[in-house]
Protein backbone atom coordinates (compact mmCIF):
# COMPACT_ATOMS: atom_id res chain seq x y z
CA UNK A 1 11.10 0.29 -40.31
CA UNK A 2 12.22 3.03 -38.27
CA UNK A 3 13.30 3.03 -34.44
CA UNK A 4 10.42 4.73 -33.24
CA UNK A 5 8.19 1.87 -35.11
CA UNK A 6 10.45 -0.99 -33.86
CA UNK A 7 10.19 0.68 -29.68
CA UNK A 8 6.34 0.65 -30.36
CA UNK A 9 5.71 -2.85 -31.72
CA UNK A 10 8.09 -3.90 -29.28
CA UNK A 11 6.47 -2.43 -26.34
CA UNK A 12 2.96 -4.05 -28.12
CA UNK A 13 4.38 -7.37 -28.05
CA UNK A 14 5.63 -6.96 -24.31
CA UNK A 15 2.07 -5.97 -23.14
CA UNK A 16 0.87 -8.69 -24.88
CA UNK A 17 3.47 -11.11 -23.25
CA UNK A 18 2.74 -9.89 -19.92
CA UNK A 19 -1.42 -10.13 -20.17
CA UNK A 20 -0.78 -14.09 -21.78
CA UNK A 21 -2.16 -12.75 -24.90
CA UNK A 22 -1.19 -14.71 -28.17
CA UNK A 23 -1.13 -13.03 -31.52
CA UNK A 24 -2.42 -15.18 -34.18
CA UNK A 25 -2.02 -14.24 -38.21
CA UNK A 26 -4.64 -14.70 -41.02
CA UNK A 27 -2.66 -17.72 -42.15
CA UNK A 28 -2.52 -19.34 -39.23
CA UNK A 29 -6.37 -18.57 -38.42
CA UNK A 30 -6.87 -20.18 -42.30
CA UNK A 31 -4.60 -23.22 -41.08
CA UNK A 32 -6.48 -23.70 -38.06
CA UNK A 33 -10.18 -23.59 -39.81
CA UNK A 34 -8.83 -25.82 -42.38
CA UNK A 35 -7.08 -28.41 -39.60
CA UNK A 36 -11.06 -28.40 -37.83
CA UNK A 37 -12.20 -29.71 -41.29
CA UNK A 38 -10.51 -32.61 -40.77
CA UNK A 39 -12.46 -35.77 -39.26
CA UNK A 40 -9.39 -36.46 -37.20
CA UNK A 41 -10.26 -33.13 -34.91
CA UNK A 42 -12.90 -34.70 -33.23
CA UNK A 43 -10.57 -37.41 -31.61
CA UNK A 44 -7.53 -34.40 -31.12
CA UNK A 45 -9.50 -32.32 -29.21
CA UNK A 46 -12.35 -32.61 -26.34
CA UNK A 47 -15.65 -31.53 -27.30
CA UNK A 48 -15.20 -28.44 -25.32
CA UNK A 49 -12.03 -27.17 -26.75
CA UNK A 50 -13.28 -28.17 -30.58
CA UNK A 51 -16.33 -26.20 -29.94
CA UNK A 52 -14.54 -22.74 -28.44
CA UNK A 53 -11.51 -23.19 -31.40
CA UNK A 54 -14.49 -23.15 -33.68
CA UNK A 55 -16.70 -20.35 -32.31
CA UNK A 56 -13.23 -18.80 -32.54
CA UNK A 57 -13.05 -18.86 -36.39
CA UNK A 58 -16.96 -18.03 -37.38
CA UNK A 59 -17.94 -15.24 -39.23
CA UNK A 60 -14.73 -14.57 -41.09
CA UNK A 61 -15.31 -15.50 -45.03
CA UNK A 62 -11.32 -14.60 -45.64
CA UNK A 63 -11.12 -17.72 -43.62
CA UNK A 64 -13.17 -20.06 -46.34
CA UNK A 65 -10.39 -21.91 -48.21
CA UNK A 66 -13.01 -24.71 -49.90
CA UNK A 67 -13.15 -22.79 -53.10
CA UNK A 68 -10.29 -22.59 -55.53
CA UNK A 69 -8.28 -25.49 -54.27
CA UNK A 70 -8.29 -29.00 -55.53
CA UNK A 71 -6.36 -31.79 -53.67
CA UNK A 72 -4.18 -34.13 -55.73
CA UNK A 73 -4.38 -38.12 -55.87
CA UNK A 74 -2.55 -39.17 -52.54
CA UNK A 75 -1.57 -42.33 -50.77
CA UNK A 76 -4.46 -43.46 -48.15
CA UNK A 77 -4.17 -41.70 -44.83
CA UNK A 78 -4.02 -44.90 -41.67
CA UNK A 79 -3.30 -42.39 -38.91
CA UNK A 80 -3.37 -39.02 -38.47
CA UNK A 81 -4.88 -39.39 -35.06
CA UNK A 82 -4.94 -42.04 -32.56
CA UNK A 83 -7.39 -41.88 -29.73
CA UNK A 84 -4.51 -43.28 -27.40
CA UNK A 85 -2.46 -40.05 -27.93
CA UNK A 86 -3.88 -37.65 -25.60
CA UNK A 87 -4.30 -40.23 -22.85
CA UNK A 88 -0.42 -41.34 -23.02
CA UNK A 89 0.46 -37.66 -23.39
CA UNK A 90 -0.91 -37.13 -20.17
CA UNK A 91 0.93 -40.62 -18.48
CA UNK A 92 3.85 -39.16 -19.59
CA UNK A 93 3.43 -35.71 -18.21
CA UNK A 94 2.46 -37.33 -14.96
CA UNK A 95 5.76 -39.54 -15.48
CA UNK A 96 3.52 -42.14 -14.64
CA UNK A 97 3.94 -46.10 -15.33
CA UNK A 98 1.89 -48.00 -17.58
CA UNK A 99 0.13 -51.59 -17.85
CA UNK A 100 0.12 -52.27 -21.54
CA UNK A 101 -1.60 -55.52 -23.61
CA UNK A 102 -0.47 -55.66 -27.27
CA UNK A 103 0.29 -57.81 -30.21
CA UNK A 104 3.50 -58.04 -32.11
CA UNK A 105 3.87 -58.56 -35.36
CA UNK A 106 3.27 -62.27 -36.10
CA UNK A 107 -0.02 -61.86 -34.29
CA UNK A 108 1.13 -63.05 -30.20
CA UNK A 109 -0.57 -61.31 -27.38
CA UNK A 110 1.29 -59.79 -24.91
CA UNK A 111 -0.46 -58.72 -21.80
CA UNK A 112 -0.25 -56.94 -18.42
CA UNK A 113 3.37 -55.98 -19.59
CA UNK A 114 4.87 -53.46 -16.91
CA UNK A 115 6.07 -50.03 -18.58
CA UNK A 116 7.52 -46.26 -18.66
CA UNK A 117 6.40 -44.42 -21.55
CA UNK A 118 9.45 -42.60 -23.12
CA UNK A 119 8.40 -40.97 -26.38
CA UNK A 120 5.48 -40.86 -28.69
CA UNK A 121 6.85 -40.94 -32.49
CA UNK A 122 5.27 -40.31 -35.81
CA UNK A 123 6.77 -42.22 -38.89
CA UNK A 124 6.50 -39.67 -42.18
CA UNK A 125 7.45 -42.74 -44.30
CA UNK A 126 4.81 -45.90 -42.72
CA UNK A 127 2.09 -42.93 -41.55
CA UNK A 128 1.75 -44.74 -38.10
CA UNK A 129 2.34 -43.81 -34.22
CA UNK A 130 4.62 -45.23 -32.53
CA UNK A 131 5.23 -45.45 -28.66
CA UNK A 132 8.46 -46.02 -27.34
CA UNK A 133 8.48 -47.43 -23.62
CA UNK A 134 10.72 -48.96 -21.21
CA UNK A 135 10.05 -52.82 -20.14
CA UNK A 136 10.44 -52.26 -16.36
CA UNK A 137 10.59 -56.30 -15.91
CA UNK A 138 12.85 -56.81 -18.90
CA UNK A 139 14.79 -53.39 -18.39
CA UNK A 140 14.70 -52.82 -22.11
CA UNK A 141 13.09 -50.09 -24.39
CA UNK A 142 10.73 -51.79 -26.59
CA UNK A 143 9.07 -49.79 -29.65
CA UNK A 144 5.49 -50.56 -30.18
CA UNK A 145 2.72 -49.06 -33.20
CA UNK A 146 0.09 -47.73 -31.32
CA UNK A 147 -2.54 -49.58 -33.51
CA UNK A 148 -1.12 -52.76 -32.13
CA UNK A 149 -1.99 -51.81 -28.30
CA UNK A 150 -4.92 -53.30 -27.45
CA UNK A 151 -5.50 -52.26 -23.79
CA UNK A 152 -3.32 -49.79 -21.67
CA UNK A 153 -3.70 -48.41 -17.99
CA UNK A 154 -1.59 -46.01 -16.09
CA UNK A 155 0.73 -47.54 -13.48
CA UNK A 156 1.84 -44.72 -10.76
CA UNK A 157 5.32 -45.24 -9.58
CA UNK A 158 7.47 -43.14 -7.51
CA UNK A 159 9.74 -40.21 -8.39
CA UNK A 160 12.48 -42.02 -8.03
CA UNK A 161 11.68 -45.11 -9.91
CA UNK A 162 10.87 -42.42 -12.34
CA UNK A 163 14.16 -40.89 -12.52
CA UNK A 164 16.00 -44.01 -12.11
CA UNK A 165 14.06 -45.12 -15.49
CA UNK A 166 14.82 -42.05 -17.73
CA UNK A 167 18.67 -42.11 -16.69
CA UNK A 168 18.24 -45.76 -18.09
CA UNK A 169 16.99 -45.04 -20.96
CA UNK A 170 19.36 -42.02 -21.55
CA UNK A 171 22.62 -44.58 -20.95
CA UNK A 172 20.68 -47.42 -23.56
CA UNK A 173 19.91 -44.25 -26.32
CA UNK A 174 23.70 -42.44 -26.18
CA UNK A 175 25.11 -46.36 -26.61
CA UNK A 176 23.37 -46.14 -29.69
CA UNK A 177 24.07 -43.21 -30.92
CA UNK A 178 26.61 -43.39 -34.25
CA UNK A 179 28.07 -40.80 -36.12
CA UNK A 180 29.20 -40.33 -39.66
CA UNK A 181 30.60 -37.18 -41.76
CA UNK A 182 29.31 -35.97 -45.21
CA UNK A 183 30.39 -33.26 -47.34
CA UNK A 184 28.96 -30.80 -49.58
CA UNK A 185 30.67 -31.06 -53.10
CA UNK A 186 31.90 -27.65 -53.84
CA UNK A 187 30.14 -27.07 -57.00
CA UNK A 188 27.08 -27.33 -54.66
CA UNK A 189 28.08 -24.68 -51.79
CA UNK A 190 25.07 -22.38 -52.61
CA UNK A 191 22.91 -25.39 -51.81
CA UNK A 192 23.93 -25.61 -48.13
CA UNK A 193 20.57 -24.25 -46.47
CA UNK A 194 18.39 -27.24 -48.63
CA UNK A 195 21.31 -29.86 -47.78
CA UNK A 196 20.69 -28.92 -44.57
CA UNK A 197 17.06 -29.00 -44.27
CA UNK A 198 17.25 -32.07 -45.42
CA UNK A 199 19.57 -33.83 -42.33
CA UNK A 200 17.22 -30.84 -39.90
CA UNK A 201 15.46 -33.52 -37.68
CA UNK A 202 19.46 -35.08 -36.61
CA UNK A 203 22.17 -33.68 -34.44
CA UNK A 204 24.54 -32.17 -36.76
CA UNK A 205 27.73 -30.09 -36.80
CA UNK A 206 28.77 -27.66 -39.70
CA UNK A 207 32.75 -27.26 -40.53
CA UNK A 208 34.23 -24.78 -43.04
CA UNK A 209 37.62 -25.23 -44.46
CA UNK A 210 38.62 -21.71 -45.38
CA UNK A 211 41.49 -23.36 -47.47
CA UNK A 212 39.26 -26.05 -49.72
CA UNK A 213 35.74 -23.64 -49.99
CA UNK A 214 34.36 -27.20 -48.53
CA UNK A 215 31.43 -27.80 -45.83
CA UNK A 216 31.75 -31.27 -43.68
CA UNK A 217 28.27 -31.88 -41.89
CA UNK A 218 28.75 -34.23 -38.58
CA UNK A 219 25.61 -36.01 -38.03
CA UNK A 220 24.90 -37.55 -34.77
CA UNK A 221 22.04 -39.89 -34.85
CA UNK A 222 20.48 -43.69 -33.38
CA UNK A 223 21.61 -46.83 -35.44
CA UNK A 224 18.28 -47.50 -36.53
CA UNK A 225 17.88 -44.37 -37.91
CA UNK A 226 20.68 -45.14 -40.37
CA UNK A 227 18.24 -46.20 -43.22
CA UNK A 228 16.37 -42.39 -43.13
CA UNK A 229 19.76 -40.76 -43.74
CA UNK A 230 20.84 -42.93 -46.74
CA UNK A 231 17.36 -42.03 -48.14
CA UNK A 232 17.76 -38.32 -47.87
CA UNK A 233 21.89 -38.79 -49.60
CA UNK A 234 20.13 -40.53 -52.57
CA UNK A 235 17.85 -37.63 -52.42
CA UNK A 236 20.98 -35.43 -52.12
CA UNK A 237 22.67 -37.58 -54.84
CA UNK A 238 26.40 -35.81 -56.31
CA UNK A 239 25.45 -32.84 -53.87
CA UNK A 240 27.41 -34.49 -50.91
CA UNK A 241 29.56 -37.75 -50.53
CA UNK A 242 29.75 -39.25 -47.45
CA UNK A 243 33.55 -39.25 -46.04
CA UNK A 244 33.86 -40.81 -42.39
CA UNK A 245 31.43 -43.70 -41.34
CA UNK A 246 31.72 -47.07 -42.96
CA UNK A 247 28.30 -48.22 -42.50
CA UNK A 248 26.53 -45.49 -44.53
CA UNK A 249 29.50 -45.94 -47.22
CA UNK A 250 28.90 -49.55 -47.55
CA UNK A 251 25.13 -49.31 -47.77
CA UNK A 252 25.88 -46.62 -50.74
CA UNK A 253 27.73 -48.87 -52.54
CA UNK A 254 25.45 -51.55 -52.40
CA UNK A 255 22.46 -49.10 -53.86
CA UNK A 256 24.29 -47.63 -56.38
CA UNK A 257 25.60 -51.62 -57.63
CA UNK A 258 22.11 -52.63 -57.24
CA UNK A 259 21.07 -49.35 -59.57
CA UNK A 260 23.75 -49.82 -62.19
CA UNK A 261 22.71 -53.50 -62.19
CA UNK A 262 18.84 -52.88 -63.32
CA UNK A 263 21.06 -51.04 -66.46
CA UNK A 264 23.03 -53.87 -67.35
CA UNK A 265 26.02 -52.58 -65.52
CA UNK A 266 28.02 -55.00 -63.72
CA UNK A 267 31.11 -52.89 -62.58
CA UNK A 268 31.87 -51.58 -59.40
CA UNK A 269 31.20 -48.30 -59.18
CA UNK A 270 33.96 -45.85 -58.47
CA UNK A 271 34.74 -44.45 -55.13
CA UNK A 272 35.89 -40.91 -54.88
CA UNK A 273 38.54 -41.20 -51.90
């Protein structure tokens, strides 16, 4: 592209900035048609918006992706959407309290429980929301599925019970913040950008030692998330070892003696210092 091309689409894209115009590609138009297929957009968007997004796409046949794909066996679908998603999404943008009834696990009901939504969360592996809220009687952040609420109402409270609650929660979430270091075997250096796609959701630091041609990744991440990061170094497997954080090297161990044992293997499996 020459300069004279690059000034022009740049000045295009400005004008189009400054009018609140959005460009949208043929791919994305295809991925929106195909996302208004879904039964789920009729509880994602309001009748109003689903019709205009729709009115949006007719007409274009380069759009049409029914014919010449074929969807593979898959694991049932629970949730894609939950009806109580757009309601708490608006709570929280109101940083607004909330009066929640739910159940817990062994089937007790909880109700009229005094809350501050924090964060609405999406589990990839259990394909369930999740809301994460702050007990304002028991000053403690509880994690709840969404399917499991069985009544919620918004709560107002002031600004500065508002702020006072998210500094909370910020002091409770860094005291549980851990931190372990894992690097990249150097036969597997050209394989940095999937490594780190793979750890792309945590808090991480890349190091280079010039001297050793080795990467160190320093992942900082909540102790309950522990269990997602030994999943994706099993993934990894002999890419990258894990050299500072005892937890994730124990919990190693233990799935690579409980591997060898299916085999017949009994030894301890070696530990590269």
């Amino acid at each position: 592209m020459n300069p004279f091309e690059k000034i022009f689409n740049y000045q295009v894209m400005s004008r189009l900035h400054e009018t609140g115009t959005l460009a949208v590609t043929s791919h994305e138009r295809t991925w929106l048609k195909a996302m208004l297929e879904h039964p789920a957009s009729g509880q994602a968007f309001t009748p109003e918006t689903l019709e205009k997004l729709q009115s949006m796409l007719q007409g274009d046949p380069a759009l049409d992706m029914k014919e010449g794909f074929g969807e593979k066996a898959k694991s049932r679908e629970h949730q894609v959407y939950h009806p109580l998603l757009r309601s708490l999404r608006r709570i929280m943008l109101r940083k607004s309290g909330i009066l929640i009834n739910h159940r817990i696990r062994d089937g007790r009901m909880f109700e009229e429980q005094p809350g501050f939504p924090f964060k609405l969360e999406y589990s990839m592996v259990k394909r369930e929301w999740y809301l994460i809220w702050y007990h304002l009687r028991y000053r403690a952040l509880m994690n709840t599925k969404l399917q499991h609420i069985v009544e919620l109402a918004e709560q107002p409270v002031s600004a500065e019970e508002a702020a006072a609650v998210e500094t909370d929660i910020n002091h409770m979430l860094e005291a549980r913040k851990e931190s372990a270091v894992i690097e990249v075997v150097r036969e597997y250096n050209n394989e940095l950008s999937r490594i780190l796609y793979a750890f792309s959701c945590f808090e991480k630091q890349v190091g280079y030692d010039d001297a050793a041609d080795c990467y160190t990744i320093r992942l900082t991440f909540l102790g309950d998330e522990s269990e997602y990061i030994l999943s994706k170094l099993r993934f990894l497997g002999k890419r990258v070892r894990v050299v500072e954080g005892d937890k994730l090297k124990r919990r190693m161990r233990e799935s690579a003696a409980k591997a060898l044992s299916r085999y017949g293997v009994t030894e301890e499996p070696q530990v590269v210092p």
